[in-house]
PDB file of N, CA and C in Angstrom:
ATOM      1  N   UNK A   1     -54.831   5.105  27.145  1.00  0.00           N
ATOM      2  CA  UNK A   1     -54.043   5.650  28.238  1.00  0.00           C
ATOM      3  C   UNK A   1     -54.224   4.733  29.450  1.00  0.00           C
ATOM      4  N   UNK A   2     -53.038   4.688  29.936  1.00  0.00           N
ATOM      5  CA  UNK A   2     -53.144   3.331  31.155  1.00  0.00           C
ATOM      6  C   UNK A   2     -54.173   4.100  32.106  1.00  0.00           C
ATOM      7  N   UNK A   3     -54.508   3.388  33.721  1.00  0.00           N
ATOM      8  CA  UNK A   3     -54.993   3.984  34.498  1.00  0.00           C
ATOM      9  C   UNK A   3     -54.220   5.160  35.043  1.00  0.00           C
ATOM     10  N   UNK A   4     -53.174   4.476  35.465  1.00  0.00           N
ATOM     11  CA  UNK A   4     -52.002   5.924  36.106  1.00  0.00           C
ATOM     12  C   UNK A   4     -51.800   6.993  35.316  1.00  0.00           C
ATOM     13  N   UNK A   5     -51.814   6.994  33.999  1.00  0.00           N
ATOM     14  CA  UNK A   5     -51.511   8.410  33.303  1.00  0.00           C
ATOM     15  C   UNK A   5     -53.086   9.295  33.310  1.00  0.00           C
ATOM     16  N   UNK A   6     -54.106   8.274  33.497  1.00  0.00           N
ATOM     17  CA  UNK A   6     -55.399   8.856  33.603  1.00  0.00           C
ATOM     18  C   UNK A   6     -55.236   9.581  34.949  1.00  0.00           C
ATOM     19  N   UNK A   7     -55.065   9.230  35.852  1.00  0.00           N
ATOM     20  CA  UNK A   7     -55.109   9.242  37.416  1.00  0.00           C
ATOM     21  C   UNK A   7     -54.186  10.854  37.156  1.00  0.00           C
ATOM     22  N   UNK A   8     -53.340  10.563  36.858  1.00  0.00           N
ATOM     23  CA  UNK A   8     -52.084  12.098  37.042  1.00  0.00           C
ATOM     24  C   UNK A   8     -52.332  13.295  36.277  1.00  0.00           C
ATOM     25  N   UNK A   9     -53.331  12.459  34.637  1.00  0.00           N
ATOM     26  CA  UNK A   9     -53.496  14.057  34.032  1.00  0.00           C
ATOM     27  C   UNK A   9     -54.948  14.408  34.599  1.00  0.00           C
ATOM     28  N   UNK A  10     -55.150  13.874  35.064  1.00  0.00           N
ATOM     29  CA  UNK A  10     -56.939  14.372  35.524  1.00  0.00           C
ATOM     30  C   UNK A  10     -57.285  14.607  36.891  1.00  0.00           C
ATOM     31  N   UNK A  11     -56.264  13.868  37.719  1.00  0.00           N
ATOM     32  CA  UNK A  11     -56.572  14.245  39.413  1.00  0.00           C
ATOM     33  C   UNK A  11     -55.125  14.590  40.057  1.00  0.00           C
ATOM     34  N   UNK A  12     -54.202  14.523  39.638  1.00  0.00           N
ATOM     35  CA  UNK A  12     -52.669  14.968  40.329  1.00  0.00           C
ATOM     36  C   UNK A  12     -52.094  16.038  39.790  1.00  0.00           C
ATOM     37  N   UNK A  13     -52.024  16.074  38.064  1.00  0.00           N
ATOM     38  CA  UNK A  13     -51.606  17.162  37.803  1.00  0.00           C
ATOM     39  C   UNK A  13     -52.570  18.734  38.213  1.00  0.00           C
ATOM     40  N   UNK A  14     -53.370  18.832  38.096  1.00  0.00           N
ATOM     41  CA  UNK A  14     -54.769  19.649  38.401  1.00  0.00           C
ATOM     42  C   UNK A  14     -54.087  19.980  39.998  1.00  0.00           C
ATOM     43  N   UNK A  15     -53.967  19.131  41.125  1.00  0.00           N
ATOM     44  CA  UNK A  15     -53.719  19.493  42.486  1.00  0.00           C
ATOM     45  C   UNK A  15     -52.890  20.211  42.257  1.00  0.00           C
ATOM     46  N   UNK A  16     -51.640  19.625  41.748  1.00  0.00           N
ATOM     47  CA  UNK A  16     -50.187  20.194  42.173  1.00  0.00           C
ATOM     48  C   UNK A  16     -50.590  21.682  41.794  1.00  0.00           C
ATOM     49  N   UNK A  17     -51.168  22.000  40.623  1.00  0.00           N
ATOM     50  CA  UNK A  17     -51.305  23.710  40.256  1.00  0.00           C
ATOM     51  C   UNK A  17     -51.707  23.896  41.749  1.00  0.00           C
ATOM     52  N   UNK A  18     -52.828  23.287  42.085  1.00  0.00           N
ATOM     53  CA  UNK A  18     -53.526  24.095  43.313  1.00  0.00           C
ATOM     54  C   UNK A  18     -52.479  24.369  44.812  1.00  0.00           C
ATOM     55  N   UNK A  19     -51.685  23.836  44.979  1.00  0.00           N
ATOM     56  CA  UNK A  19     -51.193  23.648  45.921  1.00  0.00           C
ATOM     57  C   UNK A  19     -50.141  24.737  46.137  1.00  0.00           C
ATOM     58  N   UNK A  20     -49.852  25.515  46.776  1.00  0.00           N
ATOM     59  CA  UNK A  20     -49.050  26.462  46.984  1.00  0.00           C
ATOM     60  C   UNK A  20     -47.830  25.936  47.220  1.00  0.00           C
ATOM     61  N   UNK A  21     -46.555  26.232  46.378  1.00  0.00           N
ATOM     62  CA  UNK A  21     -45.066  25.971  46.641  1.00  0.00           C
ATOM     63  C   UNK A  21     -44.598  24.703  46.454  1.00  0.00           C
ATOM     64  N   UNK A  22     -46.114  24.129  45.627  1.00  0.00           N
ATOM     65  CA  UNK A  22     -45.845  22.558  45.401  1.00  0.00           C
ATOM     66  C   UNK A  22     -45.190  22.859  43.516  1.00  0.00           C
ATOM     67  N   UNK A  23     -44.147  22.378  43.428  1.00  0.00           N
ATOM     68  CA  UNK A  23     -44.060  22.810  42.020  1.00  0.00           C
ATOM     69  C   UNK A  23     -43.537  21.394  41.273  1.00  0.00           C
ATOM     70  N   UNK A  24     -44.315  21.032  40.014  1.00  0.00           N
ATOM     71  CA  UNK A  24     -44.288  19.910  39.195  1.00  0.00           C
ATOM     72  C   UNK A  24     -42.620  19.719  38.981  1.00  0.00           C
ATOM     73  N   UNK A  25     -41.953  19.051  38.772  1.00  0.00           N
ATOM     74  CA  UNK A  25     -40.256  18.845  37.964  1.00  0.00           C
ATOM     75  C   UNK A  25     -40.727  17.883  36.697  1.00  0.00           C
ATOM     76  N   UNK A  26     -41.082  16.864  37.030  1.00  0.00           N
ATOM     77  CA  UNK A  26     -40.853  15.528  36.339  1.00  0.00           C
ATOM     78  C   UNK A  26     -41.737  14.307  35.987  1.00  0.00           C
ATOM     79  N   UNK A  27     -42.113  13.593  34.868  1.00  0.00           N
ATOM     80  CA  UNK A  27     -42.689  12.065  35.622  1.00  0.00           C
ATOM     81  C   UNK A  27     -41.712  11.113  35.067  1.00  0.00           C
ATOM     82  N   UNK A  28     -41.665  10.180  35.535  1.00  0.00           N
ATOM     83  CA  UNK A  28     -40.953   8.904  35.726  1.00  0.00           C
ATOM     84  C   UNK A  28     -41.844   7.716  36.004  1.00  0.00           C
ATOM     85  N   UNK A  29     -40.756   6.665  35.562  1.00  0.00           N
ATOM     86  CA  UNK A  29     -41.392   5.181  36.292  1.00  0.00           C
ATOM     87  C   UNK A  29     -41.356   5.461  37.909  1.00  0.00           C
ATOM     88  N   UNK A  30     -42.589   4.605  38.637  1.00  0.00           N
ATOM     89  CA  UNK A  30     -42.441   4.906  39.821  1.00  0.00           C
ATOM     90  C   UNK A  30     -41.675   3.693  40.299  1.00  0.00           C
ATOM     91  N   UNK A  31     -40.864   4.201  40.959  1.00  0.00           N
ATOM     92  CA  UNK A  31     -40.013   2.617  41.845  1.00  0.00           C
ATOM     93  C   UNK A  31     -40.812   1.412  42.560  1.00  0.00           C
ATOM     94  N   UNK A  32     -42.216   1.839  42.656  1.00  0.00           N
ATOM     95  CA  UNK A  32     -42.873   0.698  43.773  1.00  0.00           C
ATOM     96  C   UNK A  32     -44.041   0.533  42.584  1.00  0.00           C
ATOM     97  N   UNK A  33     -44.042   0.585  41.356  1.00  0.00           N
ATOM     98  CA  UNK A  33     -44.903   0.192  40.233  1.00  0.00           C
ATOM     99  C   UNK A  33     -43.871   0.267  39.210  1.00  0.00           C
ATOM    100  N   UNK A  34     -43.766  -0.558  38.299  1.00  0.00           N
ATOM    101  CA  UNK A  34     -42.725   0.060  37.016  1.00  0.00           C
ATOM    102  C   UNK A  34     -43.702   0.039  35.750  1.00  0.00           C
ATOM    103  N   UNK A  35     -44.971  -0.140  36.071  1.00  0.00           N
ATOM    104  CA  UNK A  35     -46.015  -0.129  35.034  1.00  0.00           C
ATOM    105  C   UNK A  35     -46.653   1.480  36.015  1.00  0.00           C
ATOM    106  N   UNK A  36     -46.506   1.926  36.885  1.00  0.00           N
ATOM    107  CA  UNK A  36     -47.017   3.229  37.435  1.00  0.00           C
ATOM    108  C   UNK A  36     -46.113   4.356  36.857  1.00  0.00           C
ATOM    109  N   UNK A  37     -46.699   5.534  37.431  1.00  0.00           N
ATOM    110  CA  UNK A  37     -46.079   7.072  37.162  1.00  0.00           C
ATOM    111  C   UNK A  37     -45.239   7.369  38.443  1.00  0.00           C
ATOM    112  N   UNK A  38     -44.593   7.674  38.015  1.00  0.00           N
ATOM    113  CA  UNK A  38     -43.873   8.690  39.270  1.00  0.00           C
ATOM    114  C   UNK A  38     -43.787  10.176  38.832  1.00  0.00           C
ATOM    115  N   UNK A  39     -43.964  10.883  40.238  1.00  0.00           N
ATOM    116  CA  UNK A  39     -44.304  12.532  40.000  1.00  0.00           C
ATOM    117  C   UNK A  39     -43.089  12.919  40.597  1.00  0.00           C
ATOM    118  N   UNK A  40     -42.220  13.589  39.901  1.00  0.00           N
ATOM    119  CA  UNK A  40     -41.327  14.533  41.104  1.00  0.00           C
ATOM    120  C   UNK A  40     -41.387  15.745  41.105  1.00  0.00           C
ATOM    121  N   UNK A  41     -41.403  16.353  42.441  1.00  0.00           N
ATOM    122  CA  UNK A  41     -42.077  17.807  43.004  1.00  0.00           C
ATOM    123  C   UNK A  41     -40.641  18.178  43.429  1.00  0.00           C
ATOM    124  N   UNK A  42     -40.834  19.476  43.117  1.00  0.00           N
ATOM    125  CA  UNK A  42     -39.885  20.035  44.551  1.00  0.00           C
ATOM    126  C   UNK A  42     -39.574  19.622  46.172  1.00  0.00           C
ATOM    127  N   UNK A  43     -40.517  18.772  46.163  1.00  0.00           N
ATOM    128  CA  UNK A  43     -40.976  18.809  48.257  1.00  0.00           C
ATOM    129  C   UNK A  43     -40.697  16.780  47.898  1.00  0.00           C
ATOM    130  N   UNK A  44     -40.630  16.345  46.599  1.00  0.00           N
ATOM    131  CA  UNK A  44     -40.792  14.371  46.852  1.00  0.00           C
ATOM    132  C   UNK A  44     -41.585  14.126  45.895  1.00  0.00           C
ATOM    133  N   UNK A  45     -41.591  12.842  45.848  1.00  0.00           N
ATOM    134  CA  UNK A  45     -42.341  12.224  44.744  1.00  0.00           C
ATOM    135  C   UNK A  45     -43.755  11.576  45.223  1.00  0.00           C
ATOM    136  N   UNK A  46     -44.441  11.374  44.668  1.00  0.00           N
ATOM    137  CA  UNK A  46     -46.333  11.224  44.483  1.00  0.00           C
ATOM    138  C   UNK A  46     -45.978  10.013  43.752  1.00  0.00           C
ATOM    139  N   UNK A  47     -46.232   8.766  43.949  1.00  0.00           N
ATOM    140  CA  UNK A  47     -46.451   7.610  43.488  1.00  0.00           C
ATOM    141  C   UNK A  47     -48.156   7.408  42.584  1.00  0.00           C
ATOM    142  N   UNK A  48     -48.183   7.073  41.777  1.00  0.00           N
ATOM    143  CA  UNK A  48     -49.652   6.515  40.899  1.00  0.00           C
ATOM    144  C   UNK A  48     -49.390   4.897  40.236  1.00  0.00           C
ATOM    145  N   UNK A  49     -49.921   3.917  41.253  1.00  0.00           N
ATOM    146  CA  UNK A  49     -49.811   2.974  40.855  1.00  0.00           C
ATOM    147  C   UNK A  49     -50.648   2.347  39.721  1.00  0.00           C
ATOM    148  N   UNK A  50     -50.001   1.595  38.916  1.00  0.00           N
ATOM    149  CA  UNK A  50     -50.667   0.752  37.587  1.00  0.00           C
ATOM    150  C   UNK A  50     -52.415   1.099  37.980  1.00  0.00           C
ATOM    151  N   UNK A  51     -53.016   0.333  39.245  1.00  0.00           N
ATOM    152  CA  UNK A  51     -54.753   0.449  39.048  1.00  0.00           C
ATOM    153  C   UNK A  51     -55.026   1.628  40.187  1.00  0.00           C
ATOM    154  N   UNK A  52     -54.255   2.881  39.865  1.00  0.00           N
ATOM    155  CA  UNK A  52     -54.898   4.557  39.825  1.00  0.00           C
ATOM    156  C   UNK A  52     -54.491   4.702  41.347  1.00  0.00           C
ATOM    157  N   UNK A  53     -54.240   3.806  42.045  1.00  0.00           N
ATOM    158  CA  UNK A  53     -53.974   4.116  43.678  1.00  0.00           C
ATOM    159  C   UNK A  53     -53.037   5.285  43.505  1.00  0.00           C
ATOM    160  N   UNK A  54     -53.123   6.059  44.048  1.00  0.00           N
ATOM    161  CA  UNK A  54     -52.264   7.581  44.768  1.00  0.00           C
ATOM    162  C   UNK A  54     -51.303   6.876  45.930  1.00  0.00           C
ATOM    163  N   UNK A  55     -49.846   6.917  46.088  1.00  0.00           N
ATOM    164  CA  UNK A  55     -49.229   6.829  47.429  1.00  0.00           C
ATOM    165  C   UNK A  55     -48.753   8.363  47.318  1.00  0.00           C
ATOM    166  N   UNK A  56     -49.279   9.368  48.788  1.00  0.00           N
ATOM    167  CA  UNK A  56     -48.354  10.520  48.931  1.00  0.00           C
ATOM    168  C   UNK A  56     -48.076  10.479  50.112  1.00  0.00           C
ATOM    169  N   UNK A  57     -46.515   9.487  50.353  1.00  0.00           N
ATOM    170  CA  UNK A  57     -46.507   9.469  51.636  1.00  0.00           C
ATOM    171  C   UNK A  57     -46.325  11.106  52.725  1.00  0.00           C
ATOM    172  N   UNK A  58     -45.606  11.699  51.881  1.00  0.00           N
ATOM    173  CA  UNK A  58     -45.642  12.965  52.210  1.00  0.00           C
ATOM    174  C   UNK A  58     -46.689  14.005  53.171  1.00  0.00           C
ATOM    175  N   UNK A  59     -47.671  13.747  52.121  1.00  0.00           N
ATOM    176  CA  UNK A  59     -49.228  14.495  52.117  1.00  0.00           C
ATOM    177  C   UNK A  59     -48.389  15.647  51.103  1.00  0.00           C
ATOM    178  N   UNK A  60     -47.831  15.699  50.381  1.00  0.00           N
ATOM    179  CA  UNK A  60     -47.540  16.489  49.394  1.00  0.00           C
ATOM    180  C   UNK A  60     -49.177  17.492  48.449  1.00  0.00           C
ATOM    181  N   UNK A  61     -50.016  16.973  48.501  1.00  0.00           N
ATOM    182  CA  UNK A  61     -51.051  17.134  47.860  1.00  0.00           C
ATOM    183  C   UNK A  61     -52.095  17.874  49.094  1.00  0.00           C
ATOM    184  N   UNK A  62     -51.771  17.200  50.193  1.00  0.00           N
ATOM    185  CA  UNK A  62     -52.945  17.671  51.393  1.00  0.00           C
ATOM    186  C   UNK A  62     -54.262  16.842  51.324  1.00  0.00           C
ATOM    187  N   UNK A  63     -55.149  16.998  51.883  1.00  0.00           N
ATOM    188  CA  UNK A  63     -56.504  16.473  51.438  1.00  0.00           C
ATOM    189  C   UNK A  63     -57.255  16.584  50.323  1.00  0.00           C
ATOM    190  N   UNK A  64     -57.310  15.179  49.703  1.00  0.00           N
ATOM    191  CA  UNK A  64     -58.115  15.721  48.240  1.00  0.00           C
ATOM    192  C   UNK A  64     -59.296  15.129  48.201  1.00  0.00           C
TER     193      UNK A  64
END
């Protein structure tokens, strides 16, 4: 499993449950990695680049 799919099933997917009104849709290639994940939420997308970096420009997630 690459880093990013590690990164999303073990530290992103886990948040989003936690997060109130944050609700999972989708993953995808991410546009600013095409070897990364892309998350789409109800509220935007959560970037997981190829070596595990998190972009939420949002704060979609809040403090983790």
């Amino acid at each position: 499993m690459s880093k990013s799919w590690e990164v999303f099933y073990n530290e992103i997917s886990p948040r989003i449950k936690e997060v109130e009104g944050l609700e999972f849709k989708m993953t995808c290639y991410s546009p600013r990695d095409w070897d990364g994940v892309g998350v789409d939420t109800n509220k935007g997308m959560i970037h997981i680049l190829s070596d595990g970096t998190v972009i939420d420009e949002n704060n979609l997630l809040g403090e983790r």
